[in-house]
N, C-alpha and C. Protein backbone atom coordinates (compact mmCIF):
# COMPACT_ATOMS: atom_id res chain seq x y z
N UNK A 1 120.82 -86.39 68.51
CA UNK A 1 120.78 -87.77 68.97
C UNK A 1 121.45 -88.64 67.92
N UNK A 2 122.40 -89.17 67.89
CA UNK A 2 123.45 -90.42 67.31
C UNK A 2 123.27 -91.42 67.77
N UNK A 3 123.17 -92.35 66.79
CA UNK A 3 123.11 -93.65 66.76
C UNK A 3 125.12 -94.55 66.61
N UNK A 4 125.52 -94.99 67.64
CA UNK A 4 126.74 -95.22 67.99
C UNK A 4 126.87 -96.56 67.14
N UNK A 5 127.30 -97.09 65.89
CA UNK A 5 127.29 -98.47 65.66
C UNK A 5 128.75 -98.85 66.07
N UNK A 6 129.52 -98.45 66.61
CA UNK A 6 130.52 -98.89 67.21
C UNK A 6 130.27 -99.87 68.04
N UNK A 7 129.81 -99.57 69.28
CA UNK A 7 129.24 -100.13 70.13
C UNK A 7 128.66 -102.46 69.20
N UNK A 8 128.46 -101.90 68.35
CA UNK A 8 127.51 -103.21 68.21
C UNK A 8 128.55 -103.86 67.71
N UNK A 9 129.68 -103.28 66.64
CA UNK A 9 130.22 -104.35 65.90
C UNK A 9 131.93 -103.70 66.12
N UNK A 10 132.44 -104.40 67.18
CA UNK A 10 133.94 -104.29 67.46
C UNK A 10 134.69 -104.29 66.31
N UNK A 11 135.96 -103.52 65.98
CA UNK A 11 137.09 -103.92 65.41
C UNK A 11 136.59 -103.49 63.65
N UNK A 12 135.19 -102.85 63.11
CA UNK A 12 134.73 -102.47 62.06
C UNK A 12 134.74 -100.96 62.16
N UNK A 13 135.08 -100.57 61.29
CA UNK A 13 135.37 -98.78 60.90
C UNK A 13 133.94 -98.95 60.40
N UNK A 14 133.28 -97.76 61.63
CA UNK A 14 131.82 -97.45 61.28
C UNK A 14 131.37 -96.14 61.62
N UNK A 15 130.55 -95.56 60.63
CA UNK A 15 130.48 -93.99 61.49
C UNK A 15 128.94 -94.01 61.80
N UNK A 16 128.65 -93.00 62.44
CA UNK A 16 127.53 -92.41 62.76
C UNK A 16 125.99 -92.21 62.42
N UNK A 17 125.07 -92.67 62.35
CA UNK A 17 123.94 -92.54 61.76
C UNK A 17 123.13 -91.54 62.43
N UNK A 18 122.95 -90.20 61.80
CA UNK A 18 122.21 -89.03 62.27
C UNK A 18 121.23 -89.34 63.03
N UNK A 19 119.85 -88.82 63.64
CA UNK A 19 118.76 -88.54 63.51
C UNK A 19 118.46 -86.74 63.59
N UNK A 20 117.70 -87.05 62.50
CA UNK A 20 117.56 -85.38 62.43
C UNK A 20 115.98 -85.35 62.52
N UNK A 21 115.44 -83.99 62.61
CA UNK A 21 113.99 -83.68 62.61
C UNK A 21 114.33 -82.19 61.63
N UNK A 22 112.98 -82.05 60.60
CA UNK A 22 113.26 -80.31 60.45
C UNK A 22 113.60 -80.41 58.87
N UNK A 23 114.30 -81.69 58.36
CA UNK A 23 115.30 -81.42 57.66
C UNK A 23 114.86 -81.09 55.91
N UNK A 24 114.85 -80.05 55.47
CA UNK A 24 114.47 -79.25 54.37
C UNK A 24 115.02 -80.31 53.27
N UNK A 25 114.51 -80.46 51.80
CA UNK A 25 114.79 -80.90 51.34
C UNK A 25 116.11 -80.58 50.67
N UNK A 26 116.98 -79.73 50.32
CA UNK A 26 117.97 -78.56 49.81
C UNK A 26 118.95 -79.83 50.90
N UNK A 27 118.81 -79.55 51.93
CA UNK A 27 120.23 -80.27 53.18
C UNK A 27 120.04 -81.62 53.23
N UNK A 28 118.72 -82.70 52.85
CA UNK A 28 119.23 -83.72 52.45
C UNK A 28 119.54 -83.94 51.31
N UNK A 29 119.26 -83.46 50.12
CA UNK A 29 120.53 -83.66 49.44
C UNK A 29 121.54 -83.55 49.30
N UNK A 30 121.73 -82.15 50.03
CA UNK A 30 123.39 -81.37 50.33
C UNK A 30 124.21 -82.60 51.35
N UNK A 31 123.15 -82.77 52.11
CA UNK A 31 124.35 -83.37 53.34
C UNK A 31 124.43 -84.69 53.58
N UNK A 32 123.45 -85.68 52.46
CA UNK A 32 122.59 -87.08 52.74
C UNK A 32 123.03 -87.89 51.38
N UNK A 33 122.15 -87.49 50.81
CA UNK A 33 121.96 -88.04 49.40
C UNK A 33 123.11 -87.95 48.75
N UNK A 34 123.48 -86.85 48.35
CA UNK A 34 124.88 -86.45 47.75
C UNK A 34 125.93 -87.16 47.84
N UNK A 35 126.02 -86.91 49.26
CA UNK A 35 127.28 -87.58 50.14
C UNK A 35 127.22 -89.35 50.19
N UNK A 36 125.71 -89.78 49.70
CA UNK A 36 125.82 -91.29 50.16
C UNK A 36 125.50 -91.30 51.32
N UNK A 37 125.08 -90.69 52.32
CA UNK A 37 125.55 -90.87 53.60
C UNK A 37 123.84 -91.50 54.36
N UNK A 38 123.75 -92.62 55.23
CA UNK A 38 121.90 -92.34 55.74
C UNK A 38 121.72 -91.47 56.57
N UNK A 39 120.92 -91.83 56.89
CA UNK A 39 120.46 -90.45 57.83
C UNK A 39 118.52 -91.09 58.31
N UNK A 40 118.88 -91.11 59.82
CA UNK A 40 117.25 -91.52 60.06
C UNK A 40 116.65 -89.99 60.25
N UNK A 41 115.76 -89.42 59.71
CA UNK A 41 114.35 -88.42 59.67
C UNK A 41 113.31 -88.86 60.37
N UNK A 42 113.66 -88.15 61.79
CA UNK A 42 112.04 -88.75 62.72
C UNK A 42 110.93 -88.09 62.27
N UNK A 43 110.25 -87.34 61.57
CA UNK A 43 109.33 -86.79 61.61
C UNK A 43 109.24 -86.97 59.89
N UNK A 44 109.69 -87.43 59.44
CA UNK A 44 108.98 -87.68 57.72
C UNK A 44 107.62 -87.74 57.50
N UNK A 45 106.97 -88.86 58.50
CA UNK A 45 106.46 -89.72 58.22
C UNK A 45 105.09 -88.70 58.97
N UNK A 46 104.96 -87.81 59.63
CA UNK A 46 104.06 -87.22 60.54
C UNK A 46 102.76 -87.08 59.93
N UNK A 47 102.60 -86.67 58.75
CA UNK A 47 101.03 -86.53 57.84
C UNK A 47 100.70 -87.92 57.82
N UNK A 48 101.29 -89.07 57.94
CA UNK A 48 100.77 -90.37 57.38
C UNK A 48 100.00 -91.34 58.99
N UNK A 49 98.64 -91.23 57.99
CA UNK A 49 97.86 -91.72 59.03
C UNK A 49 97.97 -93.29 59.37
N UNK A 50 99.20 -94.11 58.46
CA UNK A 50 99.87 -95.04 58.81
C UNK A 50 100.64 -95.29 60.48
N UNK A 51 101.18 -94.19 60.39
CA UNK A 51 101.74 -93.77 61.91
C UNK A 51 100.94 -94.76 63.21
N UNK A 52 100.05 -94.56 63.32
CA UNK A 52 99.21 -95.42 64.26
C UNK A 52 98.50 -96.92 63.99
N UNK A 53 99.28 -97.74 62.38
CA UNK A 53 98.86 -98.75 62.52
C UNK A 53 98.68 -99.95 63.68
N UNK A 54 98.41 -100.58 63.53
CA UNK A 54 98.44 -101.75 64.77
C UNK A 54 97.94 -103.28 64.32
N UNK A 55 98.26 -104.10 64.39
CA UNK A 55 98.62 -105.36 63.23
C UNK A 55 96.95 -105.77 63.45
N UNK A 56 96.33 -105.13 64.88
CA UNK A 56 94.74 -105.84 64.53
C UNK A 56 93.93 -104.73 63.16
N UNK A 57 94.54 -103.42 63.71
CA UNK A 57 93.92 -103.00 62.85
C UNK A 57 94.44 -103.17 60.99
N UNK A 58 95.11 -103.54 60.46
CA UNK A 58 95.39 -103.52 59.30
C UNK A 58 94.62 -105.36 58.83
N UNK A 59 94.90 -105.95 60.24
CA UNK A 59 94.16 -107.19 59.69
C UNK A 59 92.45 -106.70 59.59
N UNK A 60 92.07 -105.71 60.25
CA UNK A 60 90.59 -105.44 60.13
C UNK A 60 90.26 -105.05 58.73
N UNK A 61 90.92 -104.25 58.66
CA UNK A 61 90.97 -103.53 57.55
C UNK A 61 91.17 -103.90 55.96
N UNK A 62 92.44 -104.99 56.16
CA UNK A 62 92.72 -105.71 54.57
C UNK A 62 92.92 -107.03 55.52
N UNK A 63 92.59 -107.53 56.24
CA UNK A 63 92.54 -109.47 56.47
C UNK A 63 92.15 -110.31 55.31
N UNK A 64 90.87 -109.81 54.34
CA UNK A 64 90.63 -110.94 53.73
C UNK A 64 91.15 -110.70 51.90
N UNK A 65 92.34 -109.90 52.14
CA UNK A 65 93.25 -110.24 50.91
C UNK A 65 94.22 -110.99 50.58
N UNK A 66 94.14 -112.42 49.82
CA UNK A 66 95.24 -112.82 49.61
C UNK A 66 96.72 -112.20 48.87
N UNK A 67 97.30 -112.36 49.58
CA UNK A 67 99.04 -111.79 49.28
C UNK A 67 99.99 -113.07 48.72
N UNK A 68 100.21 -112.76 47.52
CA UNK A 68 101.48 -113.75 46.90
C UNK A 68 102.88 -113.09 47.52
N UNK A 69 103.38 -113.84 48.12
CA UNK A 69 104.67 -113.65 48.70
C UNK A 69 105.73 -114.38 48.17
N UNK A 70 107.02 -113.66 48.15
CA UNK A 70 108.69 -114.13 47.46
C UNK A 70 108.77 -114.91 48.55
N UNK A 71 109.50 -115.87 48.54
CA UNK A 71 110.01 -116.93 49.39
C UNK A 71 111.34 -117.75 48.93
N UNK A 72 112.54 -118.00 49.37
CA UNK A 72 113.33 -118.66 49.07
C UNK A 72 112.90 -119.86 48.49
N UNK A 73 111.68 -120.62 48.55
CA UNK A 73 111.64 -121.95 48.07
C UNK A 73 110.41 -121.73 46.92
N UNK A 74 110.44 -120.36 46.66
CA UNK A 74 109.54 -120.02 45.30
C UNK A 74 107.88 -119.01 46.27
N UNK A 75 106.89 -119.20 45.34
CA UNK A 75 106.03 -117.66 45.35
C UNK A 75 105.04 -118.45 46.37
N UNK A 76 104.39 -118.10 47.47
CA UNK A 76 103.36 -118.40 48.51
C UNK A 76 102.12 -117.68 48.71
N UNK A 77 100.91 -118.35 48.68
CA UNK A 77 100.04 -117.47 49.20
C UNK A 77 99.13 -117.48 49.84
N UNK A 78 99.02 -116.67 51.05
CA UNK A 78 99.01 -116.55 52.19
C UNK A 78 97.60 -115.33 52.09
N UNK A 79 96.59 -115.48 53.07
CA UNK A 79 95.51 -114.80 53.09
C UNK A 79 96.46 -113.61 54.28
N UNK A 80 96.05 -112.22 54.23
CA UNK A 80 96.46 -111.39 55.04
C UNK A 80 96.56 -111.29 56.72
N UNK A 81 95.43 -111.92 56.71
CA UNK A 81 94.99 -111.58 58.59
C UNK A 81 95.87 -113.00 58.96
N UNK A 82 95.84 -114.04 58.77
CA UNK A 82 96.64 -115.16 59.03
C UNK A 82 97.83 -114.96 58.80
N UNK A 83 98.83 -114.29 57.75
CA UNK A 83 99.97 -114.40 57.23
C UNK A 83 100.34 -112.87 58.79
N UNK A 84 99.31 -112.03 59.53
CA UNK A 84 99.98 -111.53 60.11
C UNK A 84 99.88 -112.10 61.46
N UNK A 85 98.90 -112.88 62.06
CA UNK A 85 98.45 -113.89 63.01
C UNK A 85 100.22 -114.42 63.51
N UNK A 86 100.23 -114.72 61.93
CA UNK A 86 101.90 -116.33 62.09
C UNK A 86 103.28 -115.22 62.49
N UNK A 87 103.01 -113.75 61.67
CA UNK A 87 104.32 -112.87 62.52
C UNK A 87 104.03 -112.60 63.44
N UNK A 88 103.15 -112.09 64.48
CA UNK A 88 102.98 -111.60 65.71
C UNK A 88 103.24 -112.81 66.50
N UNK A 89 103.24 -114.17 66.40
CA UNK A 89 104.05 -115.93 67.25
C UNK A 89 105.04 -115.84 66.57
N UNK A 90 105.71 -115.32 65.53
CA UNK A 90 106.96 -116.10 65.08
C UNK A 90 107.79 -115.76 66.52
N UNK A 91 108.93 -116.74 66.11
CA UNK A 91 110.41 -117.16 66.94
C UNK A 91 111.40 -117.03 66.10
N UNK A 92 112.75 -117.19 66.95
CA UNK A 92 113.98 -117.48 66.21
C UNK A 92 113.62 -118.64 65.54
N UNK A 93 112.89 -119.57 66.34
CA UNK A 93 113.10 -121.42 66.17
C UNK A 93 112.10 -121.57 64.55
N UNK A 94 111.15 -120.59 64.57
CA UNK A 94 110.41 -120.83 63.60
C UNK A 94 109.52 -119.87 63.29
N UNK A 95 110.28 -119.18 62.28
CA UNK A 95 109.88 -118.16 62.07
C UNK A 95 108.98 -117.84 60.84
N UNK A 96 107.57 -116.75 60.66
CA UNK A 96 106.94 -116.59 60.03
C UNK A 96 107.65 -116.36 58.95
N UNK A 97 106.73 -116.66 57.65
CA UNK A 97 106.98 -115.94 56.19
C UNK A 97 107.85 -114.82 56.82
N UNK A 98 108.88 -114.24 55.23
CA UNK A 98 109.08 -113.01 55.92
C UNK A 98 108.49 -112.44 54.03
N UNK A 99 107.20 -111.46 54.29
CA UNK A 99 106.47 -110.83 53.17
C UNK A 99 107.49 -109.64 52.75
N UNK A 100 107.87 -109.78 52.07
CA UNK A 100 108.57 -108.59 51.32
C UNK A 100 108.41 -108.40 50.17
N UNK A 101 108.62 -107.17 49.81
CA UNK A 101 108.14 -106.38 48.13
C UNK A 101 106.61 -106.55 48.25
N UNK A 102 105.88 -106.32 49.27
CA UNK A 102 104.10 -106.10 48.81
C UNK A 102 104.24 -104.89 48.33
N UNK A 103 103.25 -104.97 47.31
CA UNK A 103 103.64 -103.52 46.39
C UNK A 103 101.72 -103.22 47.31
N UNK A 104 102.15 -102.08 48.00
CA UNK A 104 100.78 -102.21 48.51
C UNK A 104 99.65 -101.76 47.89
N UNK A 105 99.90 -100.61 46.74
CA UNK A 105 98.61 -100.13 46.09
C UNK A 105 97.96 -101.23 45.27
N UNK A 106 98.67 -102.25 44.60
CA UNK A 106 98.15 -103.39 44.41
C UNK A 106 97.15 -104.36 45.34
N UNK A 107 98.40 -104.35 46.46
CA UNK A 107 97.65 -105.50 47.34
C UNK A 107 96.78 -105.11 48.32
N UNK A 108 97.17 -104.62 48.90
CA UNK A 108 96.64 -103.77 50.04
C UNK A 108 95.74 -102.45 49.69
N UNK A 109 95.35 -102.69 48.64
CA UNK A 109 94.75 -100.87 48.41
C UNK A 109 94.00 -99.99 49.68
N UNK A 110 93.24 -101.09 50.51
CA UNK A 110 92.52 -100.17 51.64
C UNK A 110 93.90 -99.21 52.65
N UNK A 111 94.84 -99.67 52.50
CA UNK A 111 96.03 -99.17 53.03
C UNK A 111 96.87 -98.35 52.43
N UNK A 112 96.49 -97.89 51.12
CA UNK A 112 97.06 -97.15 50.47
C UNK A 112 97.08 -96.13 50.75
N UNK A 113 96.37 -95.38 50.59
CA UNK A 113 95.92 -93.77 51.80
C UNK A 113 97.21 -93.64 52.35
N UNK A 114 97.15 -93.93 53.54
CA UNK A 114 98.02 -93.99 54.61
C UNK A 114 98.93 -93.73 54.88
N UNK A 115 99.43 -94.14 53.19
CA UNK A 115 100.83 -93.64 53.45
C UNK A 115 101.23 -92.74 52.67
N UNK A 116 100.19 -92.16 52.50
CA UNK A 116 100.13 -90.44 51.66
C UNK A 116 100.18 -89.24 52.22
N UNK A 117 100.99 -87.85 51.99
CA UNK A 117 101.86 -87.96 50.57
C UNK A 117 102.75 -88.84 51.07
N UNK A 118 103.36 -88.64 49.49
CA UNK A 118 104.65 -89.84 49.09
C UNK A 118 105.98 -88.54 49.80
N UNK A 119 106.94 -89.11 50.86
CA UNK A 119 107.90 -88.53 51.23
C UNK A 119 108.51 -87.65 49.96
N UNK A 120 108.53 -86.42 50.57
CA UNK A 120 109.16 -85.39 49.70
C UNK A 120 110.74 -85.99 49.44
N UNK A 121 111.47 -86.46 50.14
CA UNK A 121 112.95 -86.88 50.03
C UNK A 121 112.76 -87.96 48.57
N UNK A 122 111.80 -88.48 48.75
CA UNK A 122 111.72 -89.76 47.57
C UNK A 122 111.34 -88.81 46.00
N UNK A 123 111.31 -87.70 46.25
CA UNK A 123 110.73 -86.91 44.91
C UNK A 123 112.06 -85.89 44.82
N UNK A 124 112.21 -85.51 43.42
CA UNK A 124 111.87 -86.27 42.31
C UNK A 124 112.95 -87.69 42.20
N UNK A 125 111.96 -88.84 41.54
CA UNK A 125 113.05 -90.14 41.58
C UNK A 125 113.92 -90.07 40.11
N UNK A 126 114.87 -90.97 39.72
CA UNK A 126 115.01 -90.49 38.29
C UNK A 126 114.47 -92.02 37.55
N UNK A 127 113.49 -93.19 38.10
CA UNK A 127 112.98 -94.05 37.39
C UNK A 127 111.73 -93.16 36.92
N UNK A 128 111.62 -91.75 37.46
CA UNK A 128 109.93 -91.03 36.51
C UNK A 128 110.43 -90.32 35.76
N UNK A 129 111.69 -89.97 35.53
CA UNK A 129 111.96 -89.00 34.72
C UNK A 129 111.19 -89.33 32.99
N UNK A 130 111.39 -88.65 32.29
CA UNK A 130 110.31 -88.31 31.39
C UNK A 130 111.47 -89.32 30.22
N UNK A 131 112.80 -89.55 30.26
CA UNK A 131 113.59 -90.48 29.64
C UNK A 131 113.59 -92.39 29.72
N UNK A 132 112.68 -92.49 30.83
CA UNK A 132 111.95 -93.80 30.59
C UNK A 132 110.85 -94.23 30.64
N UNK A 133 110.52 -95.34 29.66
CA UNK A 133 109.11 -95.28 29.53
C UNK A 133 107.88 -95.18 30.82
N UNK A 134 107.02 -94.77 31.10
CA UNK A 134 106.37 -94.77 32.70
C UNK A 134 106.08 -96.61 32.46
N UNK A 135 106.25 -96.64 34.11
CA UNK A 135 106.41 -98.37 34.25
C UNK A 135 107.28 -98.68 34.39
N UNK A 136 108.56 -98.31 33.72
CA UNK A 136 109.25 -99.19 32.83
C UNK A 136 109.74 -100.18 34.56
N UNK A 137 109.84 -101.00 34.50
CA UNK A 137 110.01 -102.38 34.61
C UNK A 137 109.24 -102.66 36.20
N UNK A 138 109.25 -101.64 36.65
CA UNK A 138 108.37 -101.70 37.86
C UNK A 138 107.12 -100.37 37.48
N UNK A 139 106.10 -100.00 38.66
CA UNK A 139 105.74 -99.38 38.64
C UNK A 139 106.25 -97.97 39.26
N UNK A 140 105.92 -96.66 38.61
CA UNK A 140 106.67 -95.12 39.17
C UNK A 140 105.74 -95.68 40.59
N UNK A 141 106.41 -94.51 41.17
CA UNK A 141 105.80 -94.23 42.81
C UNK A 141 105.72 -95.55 43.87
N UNK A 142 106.06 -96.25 43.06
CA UNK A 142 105.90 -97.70 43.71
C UNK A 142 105.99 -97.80 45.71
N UNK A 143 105.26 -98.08 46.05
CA UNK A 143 105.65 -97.99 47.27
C UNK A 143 105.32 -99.81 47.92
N UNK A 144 106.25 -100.22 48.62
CA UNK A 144 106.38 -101.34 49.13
C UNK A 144 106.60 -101.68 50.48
N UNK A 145 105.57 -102.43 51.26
CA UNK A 145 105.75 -103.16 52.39
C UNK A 145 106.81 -104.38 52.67
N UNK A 146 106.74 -104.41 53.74
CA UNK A 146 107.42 -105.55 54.35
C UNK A 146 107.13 -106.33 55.73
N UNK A 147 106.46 -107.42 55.82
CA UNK A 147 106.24 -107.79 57.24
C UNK A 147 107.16 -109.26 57.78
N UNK A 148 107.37 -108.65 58.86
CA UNK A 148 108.51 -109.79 59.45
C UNK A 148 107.91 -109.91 61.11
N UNK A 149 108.75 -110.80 61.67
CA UNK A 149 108.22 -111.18 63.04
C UNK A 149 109.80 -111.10 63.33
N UNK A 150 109.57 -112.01 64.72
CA UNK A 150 110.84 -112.09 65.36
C UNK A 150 111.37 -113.34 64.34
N UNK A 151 113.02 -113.07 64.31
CA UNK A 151 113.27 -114.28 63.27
C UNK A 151 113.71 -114.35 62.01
N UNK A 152 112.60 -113.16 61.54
CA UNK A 152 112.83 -113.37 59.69
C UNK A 152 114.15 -111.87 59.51
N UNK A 153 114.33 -112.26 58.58
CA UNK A 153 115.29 -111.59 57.92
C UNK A 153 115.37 -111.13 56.01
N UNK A 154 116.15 -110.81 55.67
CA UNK A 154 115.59 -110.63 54.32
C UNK A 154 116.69 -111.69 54.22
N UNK A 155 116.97 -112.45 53.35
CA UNK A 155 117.40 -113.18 52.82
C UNK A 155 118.98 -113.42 52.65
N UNK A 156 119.44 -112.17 51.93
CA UNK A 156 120.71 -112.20 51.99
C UNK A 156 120.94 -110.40 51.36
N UNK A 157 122.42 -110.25 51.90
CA UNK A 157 122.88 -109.01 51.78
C UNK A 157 122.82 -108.54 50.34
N UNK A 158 122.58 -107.80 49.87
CA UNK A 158 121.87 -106.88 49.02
C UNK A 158 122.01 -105.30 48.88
N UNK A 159 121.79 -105.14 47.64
CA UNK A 159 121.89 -103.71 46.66
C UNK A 159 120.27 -103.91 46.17
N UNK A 160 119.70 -102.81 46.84
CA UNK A 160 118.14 -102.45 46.31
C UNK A 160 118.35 -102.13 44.79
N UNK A 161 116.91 -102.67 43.77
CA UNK A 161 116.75 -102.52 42.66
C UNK A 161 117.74 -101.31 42.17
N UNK A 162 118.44 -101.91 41.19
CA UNK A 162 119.45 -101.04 40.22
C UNK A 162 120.06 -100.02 41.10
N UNK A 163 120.63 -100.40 42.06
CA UNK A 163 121.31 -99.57 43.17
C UNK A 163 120.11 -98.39 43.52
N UNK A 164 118.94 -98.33 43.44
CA UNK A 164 118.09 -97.09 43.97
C UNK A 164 118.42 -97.26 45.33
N UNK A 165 118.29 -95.44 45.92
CA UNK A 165 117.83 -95.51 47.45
C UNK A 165 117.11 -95.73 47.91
N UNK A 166 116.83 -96.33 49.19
CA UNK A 166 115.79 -96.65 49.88
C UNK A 166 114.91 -95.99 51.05
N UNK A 167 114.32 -95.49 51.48
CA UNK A 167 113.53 -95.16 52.42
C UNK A 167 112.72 -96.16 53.29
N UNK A 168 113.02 -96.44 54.22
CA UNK A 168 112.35 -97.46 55.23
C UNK A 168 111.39 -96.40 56.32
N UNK A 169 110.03 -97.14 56.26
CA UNK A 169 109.59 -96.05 57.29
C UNK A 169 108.97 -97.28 58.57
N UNK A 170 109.94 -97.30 59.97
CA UNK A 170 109.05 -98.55 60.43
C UNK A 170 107.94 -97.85 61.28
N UNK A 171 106.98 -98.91 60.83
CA UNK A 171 105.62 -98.66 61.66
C UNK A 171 105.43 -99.03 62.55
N UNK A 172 105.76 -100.23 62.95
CA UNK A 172 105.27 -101.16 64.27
C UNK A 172 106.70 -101.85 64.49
N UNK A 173 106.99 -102.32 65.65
CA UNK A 173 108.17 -102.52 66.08
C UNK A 173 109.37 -102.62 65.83
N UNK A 174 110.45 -103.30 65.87
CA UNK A 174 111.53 -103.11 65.64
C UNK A 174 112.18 -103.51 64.67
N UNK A 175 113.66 -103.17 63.92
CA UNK A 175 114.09 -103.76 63.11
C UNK A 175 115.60 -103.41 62.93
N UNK A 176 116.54 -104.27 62.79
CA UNK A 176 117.62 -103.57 62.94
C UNK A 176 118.35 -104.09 61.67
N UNK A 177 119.06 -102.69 61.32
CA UNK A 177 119.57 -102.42 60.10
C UNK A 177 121.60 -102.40 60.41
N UNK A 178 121.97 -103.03 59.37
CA UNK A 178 123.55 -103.07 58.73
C UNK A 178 123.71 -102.51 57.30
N UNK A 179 124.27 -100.98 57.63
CA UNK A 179 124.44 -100.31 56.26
C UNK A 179 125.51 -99.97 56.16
N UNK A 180 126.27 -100.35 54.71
CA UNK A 180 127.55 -100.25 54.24
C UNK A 180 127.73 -99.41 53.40
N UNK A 181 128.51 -98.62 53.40
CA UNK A 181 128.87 -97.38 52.90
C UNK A 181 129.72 -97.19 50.95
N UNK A 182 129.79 -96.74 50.38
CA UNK A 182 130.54 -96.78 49.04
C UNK A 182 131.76 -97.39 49.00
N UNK A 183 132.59 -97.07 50.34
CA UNK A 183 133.68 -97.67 50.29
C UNK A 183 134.08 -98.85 50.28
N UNK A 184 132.85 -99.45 50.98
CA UNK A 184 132.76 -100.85 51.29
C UNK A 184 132.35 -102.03 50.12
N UNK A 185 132.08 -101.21 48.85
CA UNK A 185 131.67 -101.98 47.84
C UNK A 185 132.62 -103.19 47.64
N UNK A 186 134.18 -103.03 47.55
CA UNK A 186 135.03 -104.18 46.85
C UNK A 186 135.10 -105.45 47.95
N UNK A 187 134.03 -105.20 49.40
CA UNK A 187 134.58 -106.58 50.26
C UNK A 187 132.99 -107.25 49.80
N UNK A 188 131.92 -106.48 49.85
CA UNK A 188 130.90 -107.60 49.66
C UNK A 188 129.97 -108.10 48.27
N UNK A 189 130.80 -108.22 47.35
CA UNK A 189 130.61 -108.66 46.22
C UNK A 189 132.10 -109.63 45.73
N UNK A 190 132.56 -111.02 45.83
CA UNK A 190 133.55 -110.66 45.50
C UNK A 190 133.46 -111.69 43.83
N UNK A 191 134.80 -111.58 44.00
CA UNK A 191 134.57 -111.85 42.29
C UNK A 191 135.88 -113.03 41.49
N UNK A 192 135.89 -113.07 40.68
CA UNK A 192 137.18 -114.30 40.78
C UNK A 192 138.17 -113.21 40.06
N UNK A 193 137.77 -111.98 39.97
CA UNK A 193 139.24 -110.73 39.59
C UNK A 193 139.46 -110.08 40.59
């Protein structure tokens, strides 16, 4: 099953985004990682009893934690069950917070579980390697949420922390992704050289 991004964006040289099931760790690096290349993995996520969240239940569950949230106009904070109340109404016209970087073992700890184990693809990282200090500037294993409604967006186009890869696992509805490839580095950064 292929994901066609042709189709969405005319007149852009775009290739193919896999979906695979099965896939051993040895062939995503061989055929994924290596290469740069994404690749959606339907079944990563199958041990994680996250799989069946549902926005009442996580508000049951962690509602009465306040969450400091990044915001373009500086840091917000927003009690949980309300901050997910305002995404499940957001609009284009007016759209909820959009919560990104919840580091959830922090915030969310009753939700931490959940999303255990930590994806074998994400191991080994090289921010744990034994050559920097543990911590060092974030936390190892770090694992991070994101909640959006209809509307929000992340902010602006972007290179995840110190170029690391990313793993997105969505839980609850939709989200659509624009991913640019190595080659594409010299159009979206530009520079006065």
């Amino acid at each position: 099953d292929v994901f066609d991004a042709d189709r969405l964006h005319d007149g852009v040289t775009t290739s193919e985004v896999l979906r695979v099931d099965n896939l051993s760790y040895k062939d995503f690096v061989h055929d994924f990682r290596n290469r740069r290349r994404p690749v959606v993995i339907t079944d990563a996520t199958t041990n994680w009893a996250a799989r069946s969240w549902t926005p009442a239940e996580i508000q049951r569950r962690a509602g009465h934690r306040d969450l400091e949230i990044r915001t373009e106009s500086g840091a917000e904070t927003w009690r949980f069950a309300e901050l997910i109340e305002l995404i499940l109404s957001s609009t284009d016209q007016v759209p909820a917070p959009y919560a990104r970087n919840v580091n959830l073992q922090r915030d969310l700890p009753e939700l931490w579980d959940d999303v255990q184990p930590r994806l074998k693809y994400a191991t080994p990282d090289w921010k744990s390697s034994r050559l920097f200090k543990k911590d060092f500037v974030f936390p190892n294993g770090l694992e991070e949420l994101f909640f959006g409604g209809q509307g929000n967006s992340f902010p602006r186009l972007h290179v995840d922390y110190w170029g690391m890869d990313g793993f997105v696992s969505q839980l609850y509805g939709r989200k659509e992704f624009i991913l640019l490839g190595p080659e594409q580095t010299s159009f979206l950064y530009p520079t006065d050289d």
